[in-house]
Protein backbone atom coordinates (compact mmCIF):
# COMPACT_ATOMS: atom_id res chain seq x y z
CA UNK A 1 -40.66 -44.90 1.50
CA UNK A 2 -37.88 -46.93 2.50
CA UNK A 3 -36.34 -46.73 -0.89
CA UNK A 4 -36.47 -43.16 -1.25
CA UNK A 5 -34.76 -42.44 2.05
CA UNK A 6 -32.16 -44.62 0.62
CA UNK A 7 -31.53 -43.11 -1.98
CA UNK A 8 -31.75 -39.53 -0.63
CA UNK A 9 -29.13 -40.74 1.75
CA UNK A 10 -26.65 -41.57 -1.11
CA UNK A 11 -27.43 -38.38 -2.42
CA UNK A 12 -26.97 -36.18 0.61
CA UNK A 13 -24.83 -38.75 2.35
CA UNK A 14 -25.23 -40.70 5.55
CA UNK A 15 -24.55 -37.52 8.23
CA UNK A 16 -26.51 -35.35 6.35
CA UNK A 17 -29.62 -37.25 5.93
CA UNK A 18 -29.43 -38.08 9.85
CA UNK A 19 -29.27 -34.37 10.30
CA UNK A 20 -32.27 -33.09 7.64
CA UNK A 21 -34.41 -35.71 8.21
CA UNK A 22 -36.58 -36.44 11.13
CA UNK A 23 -39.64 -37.88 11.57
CA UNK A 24 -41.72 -34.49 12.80
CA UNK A 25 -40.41 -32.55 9.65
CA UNK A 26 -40.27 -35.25 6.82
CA UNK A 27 -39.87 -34.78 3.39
CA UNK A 28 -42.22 -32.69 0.91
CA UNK A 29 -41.24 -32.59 -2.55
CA UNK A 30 -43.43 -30.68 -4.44
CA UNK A 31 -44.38 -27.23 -6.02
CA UNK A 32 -46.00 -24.05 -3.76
CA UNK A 33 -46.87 -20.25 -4.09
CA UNK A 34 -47.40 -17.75 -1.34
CA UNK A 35 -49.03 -14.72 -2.35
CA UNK A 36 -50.86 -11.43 -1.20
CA UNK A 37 -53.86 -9.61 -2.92
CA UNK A 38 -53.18 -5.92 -3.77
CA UNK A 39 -56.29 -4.90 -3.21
CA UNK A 40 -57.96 -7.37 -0.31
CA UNK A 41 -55.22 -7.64 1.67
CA UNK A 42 -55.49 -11.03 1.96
CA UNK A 43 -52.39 -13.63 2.18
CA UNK A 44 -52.40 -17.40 0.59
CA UNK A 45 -50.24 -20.10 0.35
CA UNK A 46 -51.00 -22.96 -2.12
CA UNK A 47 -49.14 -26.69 -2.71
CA UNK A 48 -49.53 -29.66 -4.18
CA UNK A 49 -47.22 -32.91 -3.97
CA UNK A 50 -46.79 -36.40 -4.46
CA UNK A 51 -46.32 -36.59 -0.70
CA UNK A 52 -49.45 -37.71 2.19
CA UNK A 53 -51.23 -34.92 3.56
CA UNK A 54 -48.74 -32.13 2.09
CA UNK A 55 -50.26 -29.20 4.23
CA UNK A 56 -49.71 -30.60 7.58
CA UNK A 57 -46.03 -29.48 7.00
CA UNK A 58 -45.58 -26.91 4.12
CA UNK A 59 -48.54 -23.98 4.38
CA UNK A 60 -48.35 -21.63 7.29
CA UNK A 61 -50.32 -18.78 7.48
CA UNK A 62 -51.73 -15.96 10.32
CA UNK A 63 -54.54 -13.00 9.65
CA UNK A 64 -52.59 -9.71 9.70
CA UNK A 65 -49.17 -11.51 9.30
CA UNK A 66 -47.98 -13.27 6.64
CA UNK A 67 -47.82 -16.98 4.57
CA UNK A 68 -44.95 -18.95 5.12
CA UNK A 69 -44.54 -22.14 2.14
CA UNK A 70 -41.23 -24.91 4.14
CA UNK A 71 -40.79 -27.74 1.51
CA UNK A 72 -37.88 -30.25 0.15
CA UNK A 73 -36.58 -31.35 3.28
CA UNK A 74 -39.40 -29.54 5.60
CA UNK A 75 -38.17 -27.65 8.43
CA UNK A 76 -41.64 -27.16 10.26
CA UNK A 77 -40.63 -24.90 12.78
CA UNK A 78 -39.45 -22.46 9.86
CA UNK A 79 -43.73 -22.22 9.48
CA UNK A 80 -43.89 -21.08 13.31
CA UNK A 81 -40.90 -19.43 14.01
CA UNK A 82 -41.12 -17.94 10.46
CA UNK A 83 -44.72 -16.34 11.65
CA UNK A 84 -43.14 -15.21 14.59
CA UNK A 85 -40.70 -13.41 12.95
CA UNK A 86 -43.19 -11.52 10.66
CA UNK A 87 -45.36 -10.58 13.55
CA UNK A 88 -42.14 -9.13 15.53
CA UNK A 89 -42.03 -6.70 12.27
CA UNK A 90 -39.64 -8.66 10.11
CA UNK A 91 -39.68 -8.36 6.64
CA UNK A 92 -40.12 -11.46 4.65
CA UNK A 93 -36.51 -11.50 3.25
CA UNK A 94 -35.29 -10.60 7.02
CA UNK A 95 -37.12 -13.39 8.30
CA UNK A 96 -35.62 -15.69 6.08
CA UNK A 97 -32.14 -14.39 6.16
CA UNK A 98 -32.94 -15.11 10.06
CA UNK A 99 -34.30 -18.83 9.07
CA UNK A 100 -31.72 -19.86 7.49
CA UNK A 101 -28.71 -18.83 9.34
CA UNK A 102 -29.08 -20.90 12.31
CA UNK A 103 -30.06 -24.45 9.77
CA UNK A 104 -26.95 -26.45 8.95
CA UNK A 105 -29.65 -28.39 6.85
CA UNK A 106 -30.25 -24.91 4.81
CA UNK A 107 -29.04 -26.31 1.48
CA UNK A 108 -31.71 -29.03 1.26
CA UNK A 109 -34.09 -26.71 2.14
CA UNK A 110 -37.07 -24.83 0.09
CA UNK A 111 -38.82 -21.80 1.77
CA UNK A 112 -41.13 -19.48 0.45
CA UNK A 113 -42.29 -16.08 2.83
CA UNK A 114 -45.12 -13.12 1.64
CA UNK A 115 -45.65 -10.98 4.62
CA UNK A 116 -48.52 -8.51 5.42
CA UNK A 117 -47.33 -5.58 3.11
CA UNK A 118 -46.85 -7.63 0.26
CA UNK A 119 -43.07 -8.40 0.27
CA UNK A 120 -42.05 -11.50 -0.68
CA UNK A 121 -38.55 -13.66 -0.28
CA UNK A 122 -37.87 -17.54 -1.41
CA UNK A 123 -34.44 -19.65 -0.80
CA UNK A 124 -33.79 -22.98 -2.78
CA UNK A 125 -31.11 -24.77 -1.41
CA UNK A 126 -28.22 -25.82 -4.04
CA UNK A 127 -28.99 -29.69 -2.66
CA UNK A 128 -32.34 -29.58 -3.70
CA UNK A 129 -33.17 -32.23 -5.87
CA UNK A 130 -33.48 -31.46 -10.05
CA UNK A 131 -35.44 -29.69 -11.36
CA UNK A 132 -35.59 -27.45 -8.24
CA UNK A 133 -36.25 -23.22 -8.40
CA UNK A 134 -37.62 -20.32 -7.73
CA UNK A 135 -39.18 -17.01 -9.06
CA UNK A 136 -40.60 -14.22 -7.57
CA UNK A 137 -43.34 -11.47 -8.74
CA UNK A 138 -45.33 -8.75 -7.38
CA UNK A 139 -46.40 -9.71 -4.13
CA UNK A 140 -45.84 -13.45 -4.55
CA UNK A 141 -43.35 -16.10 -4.98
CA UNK A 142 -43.22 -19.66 -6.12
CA UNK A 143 -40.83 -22.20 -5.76
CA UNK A 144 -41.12 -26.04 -6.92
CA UNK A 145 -38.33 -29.18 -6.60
CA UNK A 146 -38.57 -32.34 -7.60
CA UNK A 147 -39.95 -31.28 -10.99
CA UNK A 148 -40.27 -33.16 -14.22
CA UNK A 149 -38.65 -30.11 -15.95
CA UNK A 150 -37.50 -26.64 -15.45
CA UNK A 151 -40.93 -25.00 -17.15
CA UNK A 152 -42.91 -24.89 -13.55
CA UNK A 153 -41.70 -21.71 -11.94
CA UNK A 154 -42.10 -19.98 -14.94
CA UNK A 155 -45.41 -21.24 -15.80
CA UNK A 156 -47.34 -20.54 -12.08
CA UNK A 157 -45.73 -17.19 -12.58
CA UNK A 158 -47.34 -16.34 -15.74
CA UNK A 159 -50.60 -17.93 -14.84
CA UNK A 160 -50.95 -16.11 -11.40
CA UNK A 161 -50.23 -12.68 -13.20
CA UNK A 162 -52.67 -13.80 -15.59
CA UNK A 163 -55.77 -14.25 -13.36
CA UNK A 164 -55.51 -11.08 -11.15
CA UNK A 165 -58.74 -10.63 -11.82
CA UNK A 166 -59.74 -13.70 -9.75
CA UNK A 167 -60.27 -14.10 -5.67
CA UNK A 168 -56.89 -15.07 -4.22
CA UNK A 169 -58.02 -18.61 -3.71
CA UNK A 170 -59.08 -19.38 -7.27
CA UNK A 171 -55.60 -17.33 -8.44
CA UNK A 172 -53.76 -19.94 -6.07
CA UNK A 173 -55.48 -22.63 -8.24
CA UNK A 174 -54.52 -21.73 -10.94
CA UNK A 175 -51.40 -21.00 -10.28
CA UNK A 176 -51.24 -24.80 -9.39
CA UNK A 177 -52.47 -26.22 -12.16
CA UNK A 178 -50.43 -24.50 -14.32
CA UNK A 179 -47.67 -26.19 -12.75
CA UNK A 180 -49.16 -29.61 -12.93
CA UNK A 181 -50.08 -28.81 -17.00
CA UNK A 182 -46.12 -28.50 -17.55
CA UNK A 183 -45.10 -31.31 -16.04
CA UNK A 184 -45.66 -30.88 -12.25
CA UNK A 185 -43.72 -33.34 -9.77
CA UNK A 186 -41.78 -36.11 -11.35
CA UNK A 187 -43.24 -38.73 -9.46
CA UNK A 188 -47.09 -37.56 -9.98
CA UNK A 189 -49.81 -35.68 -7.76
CA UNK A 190 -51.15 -36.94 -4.36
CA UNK A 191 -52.43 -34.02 -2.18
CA UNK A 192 -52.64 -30.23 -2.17
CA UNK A 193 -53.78 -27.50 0.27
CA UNK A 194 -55.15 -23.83 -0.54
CA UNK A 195 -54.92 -21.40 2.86
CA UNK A 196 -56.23 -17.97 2.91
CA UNK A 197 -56.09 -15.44 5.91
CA UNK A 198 -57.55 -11.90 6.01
CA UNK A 199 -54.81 -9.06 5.57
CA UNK A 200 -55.79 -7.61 8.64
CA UNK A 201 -56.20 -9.27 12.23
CA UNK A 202 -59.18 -8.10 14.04
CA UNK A 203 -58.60 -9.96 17.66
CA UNK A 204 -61.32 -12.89 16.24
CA UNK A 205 -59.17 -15.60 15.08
CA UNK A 206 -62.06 -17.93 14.75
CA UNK A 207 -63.26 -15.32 11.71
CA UNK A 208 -60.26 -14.62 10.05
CA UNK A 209 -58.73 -17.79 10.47
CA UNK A 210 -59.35 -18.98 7.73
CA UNK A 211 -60.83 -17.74 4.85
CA UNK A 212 -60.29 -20.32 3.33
CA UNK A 213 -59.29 -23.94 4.10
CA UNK A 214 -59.03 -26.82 1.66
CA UNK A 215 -57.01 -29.69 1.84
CA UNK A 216 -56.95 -33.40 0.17
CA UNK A 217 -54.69 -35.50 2.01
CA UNK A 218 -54.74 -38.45 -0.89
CA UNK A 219 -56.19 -38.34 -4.21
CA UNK A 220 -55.65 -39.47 -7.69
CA UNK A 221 -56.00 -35.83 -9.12
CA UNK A 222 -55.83 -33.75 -5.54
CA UNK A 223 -56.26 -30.05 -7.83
CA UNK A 224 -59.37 -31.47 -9.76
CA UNK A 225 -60.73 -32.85 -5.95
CA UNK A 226 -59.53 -29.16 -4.27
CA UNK A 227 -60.78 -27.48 -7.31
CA UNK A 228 -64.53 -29.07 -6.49
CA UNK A 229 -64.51 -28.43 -2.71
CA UNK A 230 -63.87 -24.73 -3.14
CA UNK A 231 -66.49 -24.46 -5.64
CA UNK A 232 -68.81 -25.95 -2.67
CA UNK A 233 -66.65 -23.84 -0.28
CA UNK A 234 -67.99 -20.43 -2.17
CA UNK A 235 -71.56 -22.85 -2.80
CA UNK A 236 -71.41 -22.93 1.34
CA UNK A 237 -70.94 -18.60 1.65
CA UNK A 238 -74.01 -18.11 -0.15
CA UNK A 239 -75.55 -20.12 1.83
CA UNK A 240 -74.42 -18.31 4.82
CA UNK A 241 -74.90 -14.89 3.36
CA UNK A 242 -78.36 -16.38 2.73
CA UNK A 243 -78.77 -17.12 6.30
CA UNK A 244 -77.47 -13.93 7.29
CA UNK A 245 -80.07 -11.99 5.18
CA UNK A 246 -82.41 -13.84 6.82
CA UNK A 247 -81.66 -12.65 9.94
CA UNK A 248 -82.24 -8.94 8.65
CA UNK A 249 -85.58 -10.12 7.46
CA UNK A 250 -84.35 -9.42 3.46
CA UNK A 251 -86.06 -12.63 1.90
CA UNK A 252 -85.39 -11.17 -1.51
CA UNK A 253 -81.72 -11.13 -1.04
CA UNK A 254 -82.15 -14.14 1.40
CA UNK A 255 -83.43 -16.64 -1.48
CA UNK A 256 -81.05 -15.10 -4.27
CA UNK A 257 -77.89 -16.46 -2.81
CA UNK A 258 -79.88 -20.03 -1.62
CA UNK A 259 -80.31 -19.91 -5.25
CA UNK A 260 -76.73 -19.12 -6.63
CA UNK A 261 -76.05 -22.25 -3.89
CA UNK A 262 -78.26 -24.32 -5.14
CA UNK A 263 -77.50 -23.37 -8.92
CA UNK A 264 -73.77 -24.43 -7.91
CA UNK A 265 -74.95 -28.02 -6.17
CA UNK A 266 -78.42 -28.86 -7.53
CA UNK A 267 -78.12 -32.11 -6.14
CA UNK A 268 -76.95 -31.08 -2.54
CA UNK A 269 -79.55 -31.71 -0.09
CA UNK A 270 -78.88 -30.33 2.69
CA UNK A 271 -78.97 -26.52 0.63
CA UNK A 272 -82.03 -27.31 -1.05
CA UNK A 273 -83.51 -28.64 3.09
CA UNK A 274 -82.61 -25.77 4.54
CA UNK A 275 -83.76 -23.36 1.99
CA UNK A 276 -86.98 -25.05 2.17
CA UNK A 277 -86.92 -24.64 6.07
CA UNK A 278 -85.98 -20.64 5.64
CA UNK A 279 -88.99 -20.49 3.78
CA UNK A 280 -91.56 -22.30 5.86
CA UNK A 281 -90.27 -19.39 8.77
CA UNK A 282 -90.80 -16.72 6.33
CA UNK A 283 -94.78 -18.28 5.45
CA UNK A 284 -93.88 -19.53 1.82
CA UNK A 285 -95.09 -23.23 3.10
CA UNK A 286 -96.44 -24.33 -0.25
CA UNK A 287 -93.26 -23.32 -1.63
CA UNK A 288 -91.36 -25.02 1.18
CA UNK A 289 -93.26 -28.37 1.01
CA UNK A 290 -92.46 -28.66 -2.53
CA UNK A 291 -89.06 -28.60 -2.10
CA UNK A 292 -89.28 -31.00 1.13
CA UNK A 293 -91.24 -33.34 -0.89
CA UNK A 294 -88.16 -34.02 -3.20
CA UNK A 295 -85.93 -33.84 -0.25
CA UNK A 296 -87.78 -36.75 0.98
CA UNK A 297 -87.82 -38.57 -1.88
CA UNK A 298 -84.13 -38.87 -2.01
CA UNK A 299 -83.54 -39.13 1.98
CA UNK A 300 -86.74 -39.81 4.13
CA UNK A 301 -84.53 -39.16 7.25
CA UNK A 302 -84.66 -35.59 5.90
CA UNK A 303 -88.36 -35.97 7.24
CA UNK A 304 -87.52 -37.30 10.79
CA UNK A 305 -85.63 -34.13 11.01
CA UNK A 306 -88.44 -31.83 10.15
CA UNK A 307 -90.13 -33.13 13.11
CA UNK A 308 -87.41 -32.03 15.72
CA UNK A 309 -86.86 -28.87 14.17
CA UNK A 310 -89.96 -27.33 16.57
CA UNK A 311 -88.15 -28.23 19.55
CA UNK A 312 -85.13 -26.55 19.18
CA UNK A 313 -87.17 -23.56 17.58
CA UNK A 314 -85.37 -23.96 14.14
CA UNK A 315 -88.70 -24.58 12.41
CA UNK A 316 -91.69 -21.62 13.98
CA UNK A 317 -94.46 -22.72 11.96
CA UNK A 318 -98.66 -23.69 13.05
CA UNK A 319 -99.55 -27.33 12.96
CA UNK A 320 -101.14 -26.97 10.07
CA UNK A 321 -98.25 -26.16 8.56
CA UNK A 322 -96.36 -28.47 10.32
CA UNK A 323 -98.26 -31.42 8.82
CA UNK A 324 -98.38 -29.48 5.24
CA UNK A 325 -94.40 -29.85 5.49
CA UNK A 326 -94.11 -33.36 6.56
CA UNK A 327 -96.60 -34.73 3.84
């Protein structure tokens, strides 16, 4: 740490490092896309770095307003302020333009801004440190410094326009590893972040904030780790769709997404537990004990749970039952 900081300050000079860098923004070298889907609405931002816990301080985004990507020298408050600016009806390149005019650290900066309707604006600073650029596309842009070479802009571009067909999220991904195929950052991969926030806002923050929300703060190959929790991510939908269904008393539909979990995780216990407890409620005990009895097998705390499940009025079956499903 100490030794980069050195030599940034050679490189920017003494007043100028004072000035950019400070310990609540901090430094985030690294390659990002913010993006909007046509057709859902919905906004993303995606990064990875060789920096801790990258999306902390580069990914910014709010339901019904816009994505906001701050990297090189990270200003954080362009993430709030930058949001602010897109909810007061700025465009993305207005709130930029605004961004930028009042930072005298501007040139060592790397911003990149989608807002609700789709526009998008990115800035790289000419002190940016080589390779450092930017393209933009059809409702998204991408931006990268830092890089081995001067192939990643162009390659998240083409790989982002070639997935459309893809959710948002799993577009962002691969927009990301198409970066890190070409070369990625110079000095290697550490963490990334994929952010996702419904197009619209609906006054219920705590359901469309956030669609989805994946980070890995320090990892060997962050993308391959990210790319694995958002497979359990969608894994974890069907099971709530499945619990939903439920609700509505549609076991048919209820049991085909347990299953497309399960199929997903076959090893996860806790989906294959509380499929088995979905069915015991719905009078498929046999069926249920089965799956318990493996359950078991692997975890016999699994068991202790069964047993406090009547309490709470989780599990509504007869004692009969009850002793069928702790066998």
């Amino acid at each position: 740490m100490k030794n980069l900081l050195f030599a940034l300050c050679l490189l920017l000079g003494t007043r100028a490092h004072a000035q950019f860098f400070k310990q609540d923004n901090g430094l985030a070298h690294t390659f990002s896309i913010v993006a909007r889907d046509e057709k859902t609405g919905e906004m993303a931002v995606g990064v990875q770095s060789h920096w801790f816990s990258v999306g902390t301080s580069v990914s910014w985004a709010e339901a019904g307003v816009g994505a906001v990507a701050t990297q090189s020298f990270t200003n954080k408050p362009f993430g709030i302020r930058g949001l602010a600016l897109l909810r007061a009806g700025k465009t993305a390149q207005e709130a930029l333009d605004i961004l930028l005019s009042d930072d005298p650290g501007k040139e060592v900066r790397q911003v990149g801004i989608v807002d609700a309707k789709g526009n998008v604006a990115n800035f790289t600073g000419k002190n940016c440190i080589d390779f450092a650029g930017d393209l933009q596309g059809k409702g998204y842009a991408v931006q990268a410094n830092m890089m081995l070479n001067n192939e990643v802009p162009a390659a998240m571009a083409k790989a982002y326009e070639a997935n459309l067909n893809l959710p948002l999220a799993e577009r962002v991904l691969a927009t990301l590893k198409a970066a890190q195929k070409v070369g990625g950052d110079i000095r290697g991969k550490q963490s990334a972040v994929i952010l996702v926030v419904k197009g619209k806002a609906t006054g219920k923050p705590w359901d469309e904030n956030h669609l989805v929300d994946l980070r890995v703060d320090d990892h060997a190959a962050p993308l391959v780790e990210l790319e694995r929790l958002l497979t359990l991510h969608r894994a974890y939908e069907h099971m709530n769709n499945g619990d939903l269904a439920t609700e509505k008393n549609d076991m048919p539909l209820a049991m085909q997404e347990y299953e497309a979990a399960m199929k997903m995780f076959p090893k996860n216990l806790e989906m294959q537990y509380w499929t088995a407890i979905t069915l015991a409620n719905n009078g498929n005990v046999a069926k249920a004990a089965k799956m318990l009895k493996g359950v078991y097998a692997k975890e016999p705390l699994w068991r202790e749970l069964t047993k406090r499940l009547p309490k709470s009025g989780v599990l509504t079956v007869k004692a009969e039952e009850m002793g069928a499903l702790l066998k």
